[in-house]
PDB file of N, CA and C in Angstrom:
ATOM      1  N   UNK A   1      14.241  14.459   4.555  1.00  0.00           N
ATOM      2  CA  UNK A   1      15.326  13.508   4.685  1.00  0.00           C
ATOM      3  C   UNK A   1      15.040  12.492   5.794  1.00  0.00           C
ATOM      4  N   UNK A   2      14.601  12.998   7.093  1.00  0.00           N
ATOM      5  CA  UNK A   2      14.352  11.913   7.933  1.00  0.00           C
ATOM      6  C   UNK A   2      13.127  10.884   7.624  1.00  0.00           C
ATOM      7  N   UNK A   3      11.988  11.744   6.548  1.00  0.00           N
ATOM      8  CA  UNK A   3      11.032  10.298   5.837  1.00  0.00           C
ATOM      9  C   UNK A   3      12.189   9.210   5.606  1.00  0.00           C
ATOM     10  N   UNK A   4      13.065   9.645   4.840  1.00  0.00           N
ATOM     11  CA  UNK A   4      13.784   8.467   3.795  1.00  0.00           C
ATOM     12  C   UNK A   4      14.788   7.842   4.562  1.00  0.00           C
ATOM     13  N   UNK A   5      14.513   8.133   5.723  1.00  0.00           N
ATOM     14  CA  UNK A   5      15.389   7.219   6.654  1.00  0.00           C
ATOM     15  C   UNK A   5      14.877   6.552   7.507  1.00  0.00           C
ATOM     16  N   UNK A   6      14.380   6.990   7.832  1.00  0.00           N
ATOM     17  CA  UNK A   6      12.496   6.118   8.581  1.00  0.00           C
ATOM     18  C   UNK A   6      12.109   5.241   7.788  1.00  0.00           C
ATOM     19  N   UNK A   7      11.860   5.258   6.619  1.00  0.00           N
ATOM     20  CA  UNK A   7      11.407   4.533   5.553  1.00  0.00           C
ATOM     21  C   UNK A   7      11.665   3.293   5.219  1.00  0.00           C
ATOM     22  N   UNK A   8      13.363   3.086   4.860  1.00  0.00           N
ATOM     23  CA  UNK A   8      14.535   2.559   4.648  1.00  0.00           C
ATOM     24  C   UNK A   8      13.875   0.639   5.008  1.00  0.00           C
ATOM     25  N   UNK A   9      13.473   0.595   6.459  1.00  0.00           N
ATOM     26  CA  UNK A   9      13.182  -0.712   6.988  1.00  0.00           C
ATOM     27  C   UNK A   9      12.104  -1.270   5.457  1.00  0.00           C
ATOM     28  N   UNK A  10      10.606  -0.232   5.746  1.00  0.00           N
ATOM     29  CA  UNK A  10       9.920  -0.678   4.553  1.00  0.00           C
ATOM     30  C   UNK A  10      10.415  -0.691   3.428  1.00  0.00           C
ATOM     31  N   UNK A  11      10.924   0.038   2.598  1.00  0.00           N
ATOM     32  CA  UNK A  11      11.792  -0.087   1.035  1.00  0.00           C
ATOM     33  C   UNK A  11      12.248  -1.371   1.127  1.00  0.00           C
ATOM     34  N   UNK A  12      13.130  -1.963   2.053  1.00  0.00           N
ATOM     35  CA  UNK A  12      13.407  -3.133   2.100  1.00  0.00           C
ATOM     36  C   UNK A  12      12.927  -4.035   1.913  1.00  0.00           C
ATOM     37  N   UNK A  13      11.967  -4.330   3.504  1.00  0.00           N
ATOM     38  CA  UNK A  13      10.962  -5.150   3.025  1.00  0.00           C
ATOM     39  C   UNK A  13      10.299  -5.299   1.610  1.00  0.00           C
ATOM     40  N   UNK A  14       9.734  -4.123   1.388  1.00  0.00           N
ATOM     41  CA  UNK A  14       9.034  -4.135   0.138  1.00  0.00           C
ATOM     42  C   UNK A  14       9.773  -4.669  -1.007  1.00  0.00           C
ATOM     43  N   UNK A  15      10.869  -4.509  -1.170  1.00  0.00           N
ATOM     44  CA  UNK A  15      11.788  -4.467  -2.607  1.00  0.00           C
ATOM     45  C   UNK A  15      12.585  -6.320  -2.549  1.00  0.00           C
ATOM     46  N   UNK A  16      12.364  -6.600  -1.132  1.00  0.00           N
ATOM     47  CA  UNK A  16      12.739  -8.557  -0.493  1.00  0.00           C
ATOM     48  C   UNK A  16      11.561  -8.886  -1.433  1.00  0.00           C
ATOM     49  N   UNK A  17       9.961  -8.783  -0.952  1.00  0.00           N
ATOM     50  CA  UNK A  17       8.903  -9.415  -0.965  1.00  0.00           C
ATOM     51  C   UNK A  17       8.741  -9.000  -2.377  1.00  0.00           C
ATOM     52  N   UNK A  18       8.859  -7.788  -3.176  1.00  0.00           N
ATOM     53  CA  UNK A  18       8.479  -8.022  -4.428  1.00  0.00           C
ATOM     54  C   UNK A  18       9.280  -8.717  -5.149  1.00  0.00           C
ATOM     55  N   UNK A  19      10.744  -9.296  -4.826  1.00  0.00           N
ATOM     56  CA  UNK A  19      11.594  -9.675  -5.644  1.00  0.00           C
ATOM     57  C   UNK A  19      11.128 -11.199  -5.412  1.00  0.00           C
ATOM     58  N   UNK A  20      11.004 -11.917  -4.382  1.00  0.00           N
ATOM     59  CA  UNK A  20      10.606 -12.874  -4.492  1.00  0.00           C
ATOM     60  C   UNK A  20       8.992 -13.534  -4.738  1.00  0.00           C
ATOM     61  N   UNK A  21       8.109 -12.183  -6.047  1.00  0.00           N
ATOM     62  CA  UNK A  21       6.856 -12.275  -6.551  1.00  0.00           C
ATOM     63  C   UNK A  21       5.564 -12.268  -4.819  1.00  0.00           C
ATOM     64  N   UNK A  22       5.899 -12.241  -4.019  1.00  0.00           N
ATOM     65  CA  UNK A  22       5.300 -11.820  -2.851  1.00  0.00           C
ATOM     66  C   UNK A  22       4.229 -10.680  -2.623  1.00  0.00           C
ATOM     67  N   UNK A  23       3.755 -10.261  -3.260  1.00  0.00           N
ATOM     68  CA  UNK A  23       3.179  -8.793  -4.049  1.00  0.00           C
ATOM     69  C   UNK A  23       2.131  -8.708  -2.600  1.00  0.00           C
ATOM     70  N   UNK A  24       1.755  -9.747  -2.140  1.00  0.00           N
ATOM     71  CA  UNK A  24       0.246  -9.266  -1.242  1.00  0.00           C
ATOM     72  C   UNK A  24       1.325  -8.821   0.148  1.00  0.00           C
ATOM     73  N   UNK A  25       2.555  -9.175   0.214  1.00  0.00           N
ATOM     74  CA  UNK A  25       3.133  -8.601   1.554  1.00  0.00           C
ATOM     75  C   UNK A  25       3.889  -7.111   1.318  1.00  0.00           C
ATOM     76  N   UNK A  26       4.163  -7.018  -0.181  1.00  0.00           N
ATOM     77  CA  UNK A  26       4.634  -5.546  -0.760  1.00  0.00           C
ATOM     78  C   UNK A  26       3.641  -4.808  -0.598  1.00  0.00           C
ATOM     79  N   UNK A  27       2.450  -5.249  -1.073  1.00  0.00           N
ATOM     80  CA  UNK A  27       1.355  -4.112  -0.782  1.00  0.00           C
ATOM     81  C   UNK A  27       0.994  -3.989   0.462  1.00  0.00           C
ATOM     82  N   UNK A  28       0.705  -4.786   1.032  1.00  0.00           N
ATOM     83  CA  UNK A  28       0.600  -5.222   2.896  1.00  0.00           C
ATOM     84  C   UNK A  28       1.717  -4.266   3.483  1.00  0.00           C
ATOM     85  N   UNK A  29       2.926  -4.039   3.090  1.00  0.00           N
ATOM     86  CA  UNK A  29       3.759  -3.637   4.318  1.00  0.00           C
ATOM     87  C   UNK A  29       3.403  -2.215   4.020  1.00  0.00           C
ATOM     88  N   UNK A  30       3.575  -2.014   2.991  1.00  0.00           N
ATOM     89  CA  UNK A  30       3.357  -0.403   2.086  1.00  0.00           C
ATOM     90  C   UNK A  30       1.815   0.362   3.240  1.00  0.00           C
ATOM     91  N   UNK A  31       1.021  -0.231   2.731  1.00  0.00           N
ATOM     92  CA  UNK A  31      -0.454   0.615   3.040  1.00  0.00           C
ATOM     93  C   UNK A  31      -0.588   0.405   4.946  1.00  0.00           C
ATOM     94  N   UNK A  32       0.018  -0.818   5.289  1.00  0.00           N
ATOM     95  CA  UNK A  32       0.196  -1.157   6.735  1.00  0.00           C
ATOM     96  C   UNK A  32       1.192  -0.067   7.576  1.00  0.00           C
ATOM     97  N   UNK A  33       2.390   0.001   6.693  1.00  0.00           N
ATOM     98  CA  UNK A  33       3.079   1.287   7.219  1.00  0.00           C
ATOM     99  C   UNK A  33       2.425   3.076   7.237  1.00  0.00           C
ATOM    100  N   UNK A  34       2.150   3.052   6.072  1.00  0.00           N
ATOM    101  CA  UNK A  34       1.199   4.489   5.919  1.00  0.00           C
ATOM    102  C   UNK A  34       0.234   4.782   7.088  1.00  0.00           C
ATOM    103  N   UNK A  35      -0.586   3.474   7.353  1.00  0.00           N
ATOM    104  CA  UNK A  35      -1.529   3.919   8.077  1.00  0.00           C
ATOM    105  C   UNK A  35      -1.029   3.840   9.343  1.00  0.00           C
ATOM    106  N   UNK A  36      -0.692   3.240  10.111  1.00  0.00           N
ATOM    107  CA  UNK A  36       0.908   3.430  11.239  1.00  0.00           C
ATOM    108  C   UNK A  36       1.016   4.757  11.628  1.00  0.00           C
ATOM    109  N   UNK A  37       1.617   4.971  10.626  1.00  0.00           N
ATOM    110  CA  UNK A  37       2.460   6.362  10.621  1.00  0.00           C
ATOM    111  C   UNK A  37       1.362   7.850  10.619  1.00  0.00           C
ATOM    112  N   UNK A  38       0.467   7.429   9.949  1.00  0.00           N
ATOM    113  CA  UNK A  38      -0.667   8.649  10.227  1.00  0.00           C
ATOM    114  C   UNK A  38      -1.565   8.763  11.288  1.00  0.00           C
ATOM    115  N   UNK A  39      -1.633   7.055  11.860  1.00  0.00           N
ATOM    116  CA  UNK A  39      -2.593   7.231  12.947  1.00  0.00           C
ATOM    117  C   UNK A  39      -1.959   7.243  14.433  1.00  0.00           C
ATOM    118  N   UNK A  40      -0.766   6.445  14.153  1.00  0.00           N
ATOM    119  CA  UNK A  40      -0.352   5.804  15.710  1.00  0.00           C
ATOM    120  C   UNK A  40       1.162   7.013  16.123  1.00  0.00           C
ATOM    121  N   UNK A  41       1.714   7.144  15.180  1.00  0.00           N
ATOM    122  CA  UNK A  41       3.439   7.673  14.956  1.00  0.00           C
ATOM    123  C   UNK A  41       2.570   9.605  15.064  1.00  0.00           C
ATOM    124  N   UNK A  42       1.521   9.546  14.196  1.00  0.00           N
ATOM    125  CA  UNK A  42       1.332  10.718  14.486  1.00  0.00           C
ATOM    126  C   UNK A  42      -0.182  11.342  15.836  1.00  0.00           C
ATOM    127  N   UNK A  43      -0.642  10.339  16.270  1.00  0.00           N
ATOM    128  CA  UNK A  43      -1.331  10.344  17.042  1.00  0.00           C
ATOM    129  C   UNK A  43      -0.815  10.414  18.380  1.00  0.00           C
ATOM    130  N   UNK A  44       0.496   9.432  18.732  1.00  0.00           N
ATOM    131  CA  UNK A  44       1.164   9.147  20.116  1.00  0.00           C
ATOM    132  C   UNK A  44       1.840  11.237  20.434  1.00  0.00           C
ATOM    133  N   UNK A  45       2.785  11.393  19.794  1.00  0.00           N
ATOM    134  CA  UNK A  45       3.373  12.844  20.218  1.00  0.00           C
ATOM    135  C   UNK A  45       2.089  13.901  20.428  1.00  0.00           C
ATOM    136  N   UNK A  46       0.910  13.564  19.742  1.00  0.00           N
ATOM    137  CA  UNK A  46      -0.305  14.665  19.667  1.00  0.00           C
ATOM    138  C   UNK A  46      -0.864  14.148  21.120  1.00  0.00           C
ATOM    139  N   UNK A  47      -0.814  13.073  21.587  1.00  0.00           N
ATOM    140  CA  UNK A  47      -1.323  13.022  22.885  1.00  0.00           C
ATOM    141  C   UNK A  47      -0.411  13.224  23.872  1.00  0.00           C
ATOM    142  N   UNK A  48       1.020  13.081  23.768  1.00  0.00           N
ATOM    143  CA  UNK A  48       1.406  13.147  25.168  1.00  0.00           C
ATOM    144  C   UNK A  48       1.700  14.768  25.010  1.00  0.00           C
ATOM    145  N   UNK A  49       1.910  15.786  23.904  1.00  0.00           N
ATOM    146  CA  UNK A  49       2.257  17.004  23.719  1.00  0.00           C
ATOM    147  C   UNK A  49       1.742  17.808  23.095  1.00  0.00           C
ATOM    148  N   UNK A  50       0.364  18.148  23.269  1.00  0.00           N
ATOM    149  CA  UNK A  50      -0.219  19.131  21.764  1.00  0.00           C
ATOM    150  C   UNK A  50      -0.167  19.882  21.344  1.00  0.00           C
ATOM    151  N   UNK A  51       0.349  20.132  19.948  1.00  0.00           N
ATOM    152  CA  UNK A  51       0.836  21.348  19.514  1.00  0.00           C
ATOM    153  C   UNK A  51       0.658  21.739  17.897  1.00  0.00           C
ATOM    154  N   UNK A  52       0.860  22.778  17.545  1.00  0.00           N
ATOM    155  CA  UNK A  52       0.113  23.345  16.358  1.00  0.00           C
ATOM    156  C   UNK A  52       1.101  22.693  15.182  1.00  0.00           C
ATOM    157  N   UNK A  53       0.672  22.958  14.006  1.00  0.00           N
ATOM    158  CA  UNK A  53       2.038  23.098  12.886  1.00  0.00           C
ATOM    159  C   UNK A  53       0.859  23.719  11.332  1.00  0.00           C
ATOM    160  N   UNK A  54       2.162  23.912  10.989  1.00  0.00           N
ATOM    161  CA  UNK A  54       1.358  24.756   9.457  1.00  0.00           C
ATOM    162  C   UNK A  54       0.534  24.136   9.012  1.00  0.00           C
ATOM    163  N   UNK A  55      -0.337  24.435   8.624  1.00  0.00           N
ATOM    164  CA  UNK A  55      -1.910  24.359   7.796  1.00  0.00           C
ATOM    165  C   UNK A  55      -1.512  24.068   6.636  1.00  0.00           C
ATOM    166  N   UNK A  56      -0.964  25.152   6.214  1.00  0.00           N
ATOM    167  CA  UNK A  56      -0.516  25.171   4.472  1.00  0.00           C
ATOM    168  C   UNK A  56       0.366  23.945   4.037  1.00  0.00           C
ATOM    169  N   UNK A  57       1.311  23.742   5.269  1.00  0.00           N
ATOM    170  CA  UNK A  57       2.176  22.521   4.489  1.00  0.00           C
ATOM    171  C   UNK A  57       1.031  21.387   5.149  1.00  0.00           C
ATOM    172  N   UNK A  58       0.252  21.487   5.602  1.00  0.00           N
ATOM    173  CA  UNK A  58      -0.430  20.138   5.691  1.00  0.00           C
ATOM    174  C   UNK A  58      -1.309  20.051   4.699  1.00  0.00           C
ATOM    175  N   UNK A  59      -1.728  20.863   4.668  1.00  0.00           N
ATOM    176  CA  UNK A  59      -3.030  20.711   3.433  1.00  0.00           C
ATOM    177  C   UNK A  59      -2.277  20.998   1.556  1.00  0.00           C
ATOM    178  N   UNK A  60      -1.141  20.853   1.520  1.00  0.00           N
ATOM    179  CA  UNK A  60       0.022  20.526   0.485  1.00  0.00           C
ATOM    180  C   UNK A  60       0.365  18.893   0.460  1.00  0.00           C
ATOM    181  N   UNK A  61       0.698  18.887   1.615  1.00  0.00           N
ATOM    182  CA  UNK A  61       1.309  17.287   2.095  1.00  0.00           C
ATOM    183  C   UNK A  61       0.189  16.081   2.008  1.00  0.00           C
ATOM    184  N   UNK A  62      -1.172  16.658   2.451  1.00  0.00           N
ATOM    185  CA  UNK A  62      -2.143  15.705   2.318  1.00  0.00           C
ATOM    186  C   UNK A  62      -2.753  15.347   0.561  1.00  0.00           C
ATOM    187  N   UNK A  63      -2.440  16.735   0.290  1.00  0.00           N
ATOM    188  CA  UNK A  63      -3.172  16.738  -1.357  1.00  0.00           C
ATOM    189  C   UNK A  63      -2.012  15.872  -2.017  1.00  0.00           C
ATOM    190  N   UNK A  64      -0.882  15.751  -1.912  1.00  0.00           N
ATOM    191  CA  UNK A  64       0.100  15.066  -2.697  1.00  0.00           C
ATOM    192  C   UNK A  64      -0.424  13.789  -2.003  1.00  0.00           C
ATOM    193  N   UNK A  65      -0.518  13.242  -0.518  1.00  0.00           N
ATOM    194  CA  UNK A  65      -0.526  12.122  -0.730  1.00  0.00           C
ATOM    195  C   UNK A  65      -1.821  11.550  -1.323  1.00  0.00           C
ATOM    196  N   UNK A  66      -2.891  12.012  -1.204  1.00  0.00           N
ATOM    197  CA  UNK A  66      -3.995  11.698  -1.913  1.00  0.00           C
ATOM    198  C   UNK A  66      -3.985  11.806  -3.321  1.00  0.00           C
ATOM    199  N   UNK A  67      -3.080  13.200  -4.021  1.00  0.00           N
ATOM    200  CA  UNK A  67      -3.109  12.223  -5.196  1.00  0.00           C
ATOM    201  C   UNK A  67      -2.342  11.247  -5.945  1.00  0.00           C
ATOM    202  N   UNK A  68      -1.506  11.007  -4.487  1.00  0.00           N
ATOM    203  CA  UNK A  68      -0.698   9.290  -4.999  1.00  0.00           C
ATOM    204  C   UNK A  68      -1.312   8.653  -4.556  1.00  0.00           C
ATOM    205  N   UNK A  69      -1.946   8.379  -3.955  1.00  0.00           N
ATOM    206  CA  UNK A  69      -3.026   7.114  -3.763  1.00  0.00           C
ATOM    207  C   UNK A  69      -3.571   7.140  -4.455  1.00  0.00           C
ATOM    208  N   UNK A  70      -4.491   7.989  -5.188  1.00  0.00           N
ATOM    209  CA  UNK A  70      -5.434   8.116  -6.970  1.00  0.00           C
ATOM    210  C   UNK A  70      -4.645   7.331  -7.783  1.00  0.00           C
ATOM    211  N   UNK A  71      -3.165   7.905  -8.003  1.00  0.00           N
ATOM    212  CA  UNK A  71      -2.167   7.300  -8.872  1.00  0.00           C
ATOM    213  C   UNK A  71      -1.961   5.746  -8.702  1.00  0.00           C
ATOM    214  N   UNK A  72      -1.945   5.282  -7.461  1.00  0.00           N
ATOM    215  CA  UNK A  72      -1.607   3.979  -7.630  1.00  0.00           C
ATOM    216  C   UNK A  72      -2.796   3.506  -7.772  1.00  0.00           C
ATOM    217  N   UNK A  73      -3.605   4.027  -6.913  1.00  0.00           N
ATOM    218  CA  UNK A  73      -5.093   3.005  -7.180  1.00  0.00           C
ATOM    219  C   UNK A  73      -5.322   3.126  -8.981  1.00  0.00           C
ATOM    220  N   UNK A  74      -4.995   3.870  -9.635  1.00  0.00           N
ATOM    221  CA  UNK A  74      -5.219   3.888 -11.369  1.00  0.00           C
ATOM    222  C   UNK A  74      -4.317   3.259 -11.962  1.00  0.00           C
ATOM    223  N   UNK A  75      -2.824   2.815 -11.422  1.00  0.00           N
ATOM    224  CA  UNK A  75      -2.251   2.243 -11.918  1.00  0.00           C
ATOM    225  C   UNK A  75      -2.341   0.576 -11.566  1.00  0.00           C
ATOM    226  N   UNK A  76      -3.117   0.464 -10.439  1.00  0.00           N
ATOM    227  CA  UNK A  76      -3.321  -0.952  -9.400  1.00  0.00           C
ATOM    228  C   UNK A  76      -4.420  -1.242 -10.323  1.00  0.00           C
ATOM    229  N   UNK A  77      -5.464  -0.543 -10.770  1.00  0.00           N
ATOM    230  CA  UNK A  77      -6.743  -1.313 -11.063  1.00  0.00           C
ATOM    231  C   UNK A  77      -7.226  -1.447 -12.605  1.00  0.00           C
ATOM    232  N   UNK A  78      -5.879  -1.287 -13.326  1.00  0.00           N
ATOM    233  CA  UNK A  78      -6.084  -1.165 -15.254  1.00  0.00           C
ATOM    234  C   UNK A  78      -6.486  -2.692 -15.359  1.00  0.00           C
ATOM    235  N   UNK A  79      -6.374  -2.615 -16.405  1.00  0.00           N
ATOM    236  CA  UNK A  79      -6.433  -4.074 -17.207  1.00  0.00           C
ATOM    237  C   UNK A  79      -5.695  -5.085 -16.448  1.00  0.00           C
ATOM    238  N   UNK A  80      -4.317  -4.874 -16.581  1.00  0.00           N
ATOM    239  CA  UNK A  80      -3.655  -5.481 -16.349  1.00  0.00           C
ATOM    240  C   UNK A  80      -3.226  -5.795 -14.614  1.00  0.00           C
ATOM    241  N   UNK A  81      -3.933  -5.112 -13.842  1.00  0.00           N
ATOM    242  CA  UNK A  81      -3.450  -4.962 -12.296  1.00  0.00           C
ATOM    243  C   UNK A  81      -1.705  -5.347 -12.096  1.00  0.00           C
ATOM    244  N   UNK A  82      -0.830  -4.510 -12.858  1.00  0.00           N
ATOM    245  CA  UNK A  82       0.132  -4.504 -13.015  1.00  0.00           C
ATOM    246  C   UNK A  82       1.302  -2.812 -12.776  1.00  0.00           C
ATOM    247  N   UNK A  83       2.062  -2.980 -11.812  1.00  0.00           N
ATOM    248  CA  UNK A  83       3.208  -1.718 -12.014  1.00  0.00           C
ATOM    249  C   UNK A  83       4.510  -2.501 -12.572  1.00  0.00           C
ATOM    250  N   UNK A  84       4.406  -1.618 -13.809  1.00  0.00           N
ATOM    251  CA  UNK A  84       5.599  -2.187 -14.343  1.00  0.00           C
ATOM    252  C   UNK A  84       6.519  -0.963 -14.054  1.00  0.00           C
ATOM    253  N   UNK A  85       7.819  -1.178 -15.289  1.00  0.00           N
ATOM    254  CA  UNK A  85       8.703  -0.121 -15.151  1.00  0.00           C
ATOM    255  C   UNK A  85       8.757   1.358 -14.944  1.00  0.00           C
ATOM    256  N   UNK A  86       7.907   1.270 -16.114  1.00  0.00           N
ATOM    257  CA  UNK A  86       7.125   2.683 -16.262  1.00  0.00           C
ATOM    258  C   UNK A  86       6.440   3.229 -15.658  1.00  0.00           C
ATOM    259  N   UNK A  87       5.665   2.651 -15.193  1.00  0.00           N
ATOM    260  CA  UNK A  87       4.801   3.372 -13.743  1.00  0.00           C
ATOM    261  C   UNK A  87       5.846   3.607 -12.478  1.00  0.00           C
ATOM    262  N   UNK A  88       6.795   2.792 -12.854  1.00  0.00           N
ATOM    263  CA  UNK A  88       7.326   2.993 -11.499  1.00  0.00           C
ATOM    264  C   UNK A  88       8.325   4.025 -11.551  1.00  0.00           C
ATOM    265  N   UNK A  89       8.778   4.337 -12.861  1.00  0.00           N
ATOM    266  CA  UNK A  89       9.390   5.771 -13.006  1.00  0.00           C
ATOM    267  C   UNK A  89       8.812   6.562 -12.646  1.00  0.00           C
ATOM    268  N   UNK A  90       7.437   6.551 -13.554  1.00  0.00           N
ATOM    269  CA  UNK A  90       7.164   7.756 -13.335  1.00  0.00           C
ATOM    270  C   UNK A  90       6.418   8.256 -11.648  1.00  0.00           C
ATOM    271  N   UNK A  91       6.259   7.432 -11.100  1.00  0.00           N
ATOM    272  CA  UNK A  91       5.812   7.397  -9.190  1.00  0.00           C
ATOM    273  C   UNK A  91       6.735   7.710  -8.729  1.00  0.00           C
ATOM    274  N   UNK A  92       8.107   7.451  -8.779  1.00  0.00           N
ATOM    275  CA  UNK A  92       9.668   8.358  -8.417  1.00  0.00           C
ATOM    276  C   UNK A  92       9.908   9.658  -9.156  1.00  0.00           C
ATOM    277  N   UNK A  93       9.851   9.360 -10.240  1.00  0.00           N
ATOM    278  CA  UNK A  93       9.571  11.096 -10.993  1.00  0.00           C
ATOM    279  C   UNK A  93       8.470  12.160 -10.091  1.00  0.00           C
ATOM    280  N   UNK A  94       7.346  11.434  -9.865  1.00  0.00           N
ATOM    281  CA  UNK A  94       6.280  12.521  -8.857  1.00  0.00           C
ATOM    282  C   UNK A  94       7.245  12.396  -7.505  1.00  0.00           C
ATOM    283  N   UNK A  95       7.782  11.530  -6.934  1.00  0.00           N
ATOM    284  CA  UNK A  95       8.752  11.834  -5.753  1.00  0.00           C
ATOM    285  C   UNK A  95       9.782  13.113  -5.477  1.00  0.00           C
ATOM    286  N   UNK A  96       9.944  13.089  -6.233  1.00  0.00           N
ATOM    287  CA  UNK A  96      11.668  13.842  -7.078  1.00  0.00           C
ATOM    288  C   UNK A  96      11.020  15.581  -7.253  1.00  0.00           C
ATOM    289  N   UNK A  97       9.906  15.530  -7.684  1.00  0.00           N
ATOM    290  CA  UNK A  97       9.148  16.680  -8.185  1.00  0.00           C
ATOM    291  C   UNK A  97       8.878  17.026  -7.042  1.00  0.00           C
ATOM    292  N   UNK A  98       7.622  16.545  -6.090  1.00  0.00           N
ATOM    293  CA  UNK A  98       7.326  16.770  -4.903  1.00  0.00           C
ATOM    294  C   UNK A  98       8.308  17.506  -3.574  1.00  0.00           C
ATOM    295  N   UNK A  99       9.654  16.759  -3.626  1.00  0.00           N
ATOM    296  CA  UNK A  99      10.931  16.960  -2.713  1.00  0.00           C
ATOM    297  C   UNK A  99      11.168  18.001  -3.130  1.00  0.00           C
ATOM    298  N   UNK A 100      11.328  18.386  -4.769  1.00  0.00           N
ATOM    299  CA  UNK A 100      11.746  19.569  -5.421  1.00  0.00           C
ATOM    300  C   UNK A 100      11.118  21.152  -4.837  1.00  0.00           C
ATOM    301  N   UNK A 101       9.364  20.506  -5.115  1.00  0.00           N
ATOM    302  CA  UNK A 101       8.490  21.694  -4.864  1.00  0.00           C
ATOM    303  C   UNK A 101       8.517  21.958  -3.326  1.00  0.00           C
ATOM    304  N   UNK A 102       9.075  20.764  -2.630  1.00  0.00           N
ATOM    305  CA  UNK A 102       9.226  21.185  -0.798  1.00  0.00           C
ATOM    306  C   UNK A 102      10.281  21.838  -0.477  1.00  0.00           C
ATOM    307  N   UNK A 103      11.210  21.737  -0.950  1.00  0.00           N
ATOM    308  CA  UNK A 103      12.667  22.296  -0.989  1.00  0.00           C
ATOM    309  C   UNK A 103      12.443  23.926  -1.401  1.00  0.00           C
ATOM    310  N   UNK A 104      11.785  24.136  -2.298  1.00  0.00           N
ATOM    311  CA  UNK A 104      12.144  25.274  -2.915  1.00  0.00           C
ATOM    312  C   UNK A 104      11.038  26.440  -2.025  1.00  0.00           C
ATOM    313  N   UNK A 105      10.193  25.905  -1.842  1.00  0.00           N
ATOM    314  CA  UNK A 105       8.949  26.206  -1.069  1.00  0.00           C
ATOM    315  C   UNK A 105       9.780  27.101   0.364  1.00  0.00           C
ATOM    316  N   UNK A 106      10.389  25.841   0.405  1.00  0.00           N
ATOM    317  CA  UNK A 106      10.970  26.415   2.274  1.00  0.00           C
ATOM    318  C   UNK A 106      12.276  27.415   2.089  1.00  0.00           C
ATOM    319  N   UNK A 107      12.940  27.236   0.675  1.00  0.00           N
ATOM    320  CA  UNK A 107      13.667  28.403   0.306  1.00  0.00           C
ATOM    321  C   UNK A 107      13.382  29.666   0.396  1.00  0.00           C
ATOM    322  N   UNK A 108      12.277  29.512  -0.131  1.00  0.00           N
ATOM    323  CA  UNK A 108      11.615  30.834  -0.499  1.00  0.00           C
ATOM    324  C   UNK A 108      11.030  31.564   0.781  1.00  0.00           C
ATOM    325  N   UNK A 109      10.587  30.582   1.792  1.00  0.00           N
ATOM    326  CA  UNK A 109       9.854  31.045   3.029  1.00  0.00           C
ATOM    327  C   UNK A 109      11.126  31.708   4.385  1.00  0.00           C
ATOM    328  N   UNK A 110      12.132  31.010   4.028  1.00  0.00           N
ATOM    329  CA  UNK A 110      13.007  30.872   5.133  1.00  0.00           C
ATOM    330  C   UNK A 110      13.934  32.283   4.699  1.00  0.00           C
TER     331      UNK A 110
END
């Protein structure tokens, strides 16, 4: 829940700039934020405080995001270098699934 509130600024942005056909600043804010957030957001607390966290949910968390990056890069580089509707369902459908399989995961553990 706190991703999707953290997030919120980029969705914005992103959903301004694609509406007004802007696509190189949608993709720009998108891959600009990711890498942010993995190097700097998660690098700053690892230096001033170092400390452990699960393996398993990282090496879960990394495999999903890698294979959404596969996903978009296959949906970014068809014929058409186009996400239409449908892709974009179904990239929220893998969202929805993912939250699902994290949720239930920590049910089961807790």
């Amino acid at each position: 829940m706190l991703s999707i509130g953290t997030s919120l600024p980029e969705l914005a942005t992103t959903v301004v700039a694609a509406l007004r056909r802007e696509n190189e600043l949608a993709l720009g804010n998108i891959i600009g934020a990711n890498i942010f957030n993995l190097t700097f957001v998660l690098g700053m607390p690892a230096l001033l405080s170092p400390s452990t966290f699960n393996m398993q949910a990282f090496y879960f968390s990394f495999t999903v995001l890698v294979v959404a990056g596969l996903l978009f890069s296959l949906f970014s580089l068809g014929r058409k270098q186009r996400l239409n509707r449908g892709k974009g369902i179904f990239l929220l459908v893998c969202f929805i699934v993912y939250i699902t399989v994290l949720c239930v995961a920590h049910s089961l553990l807790t």
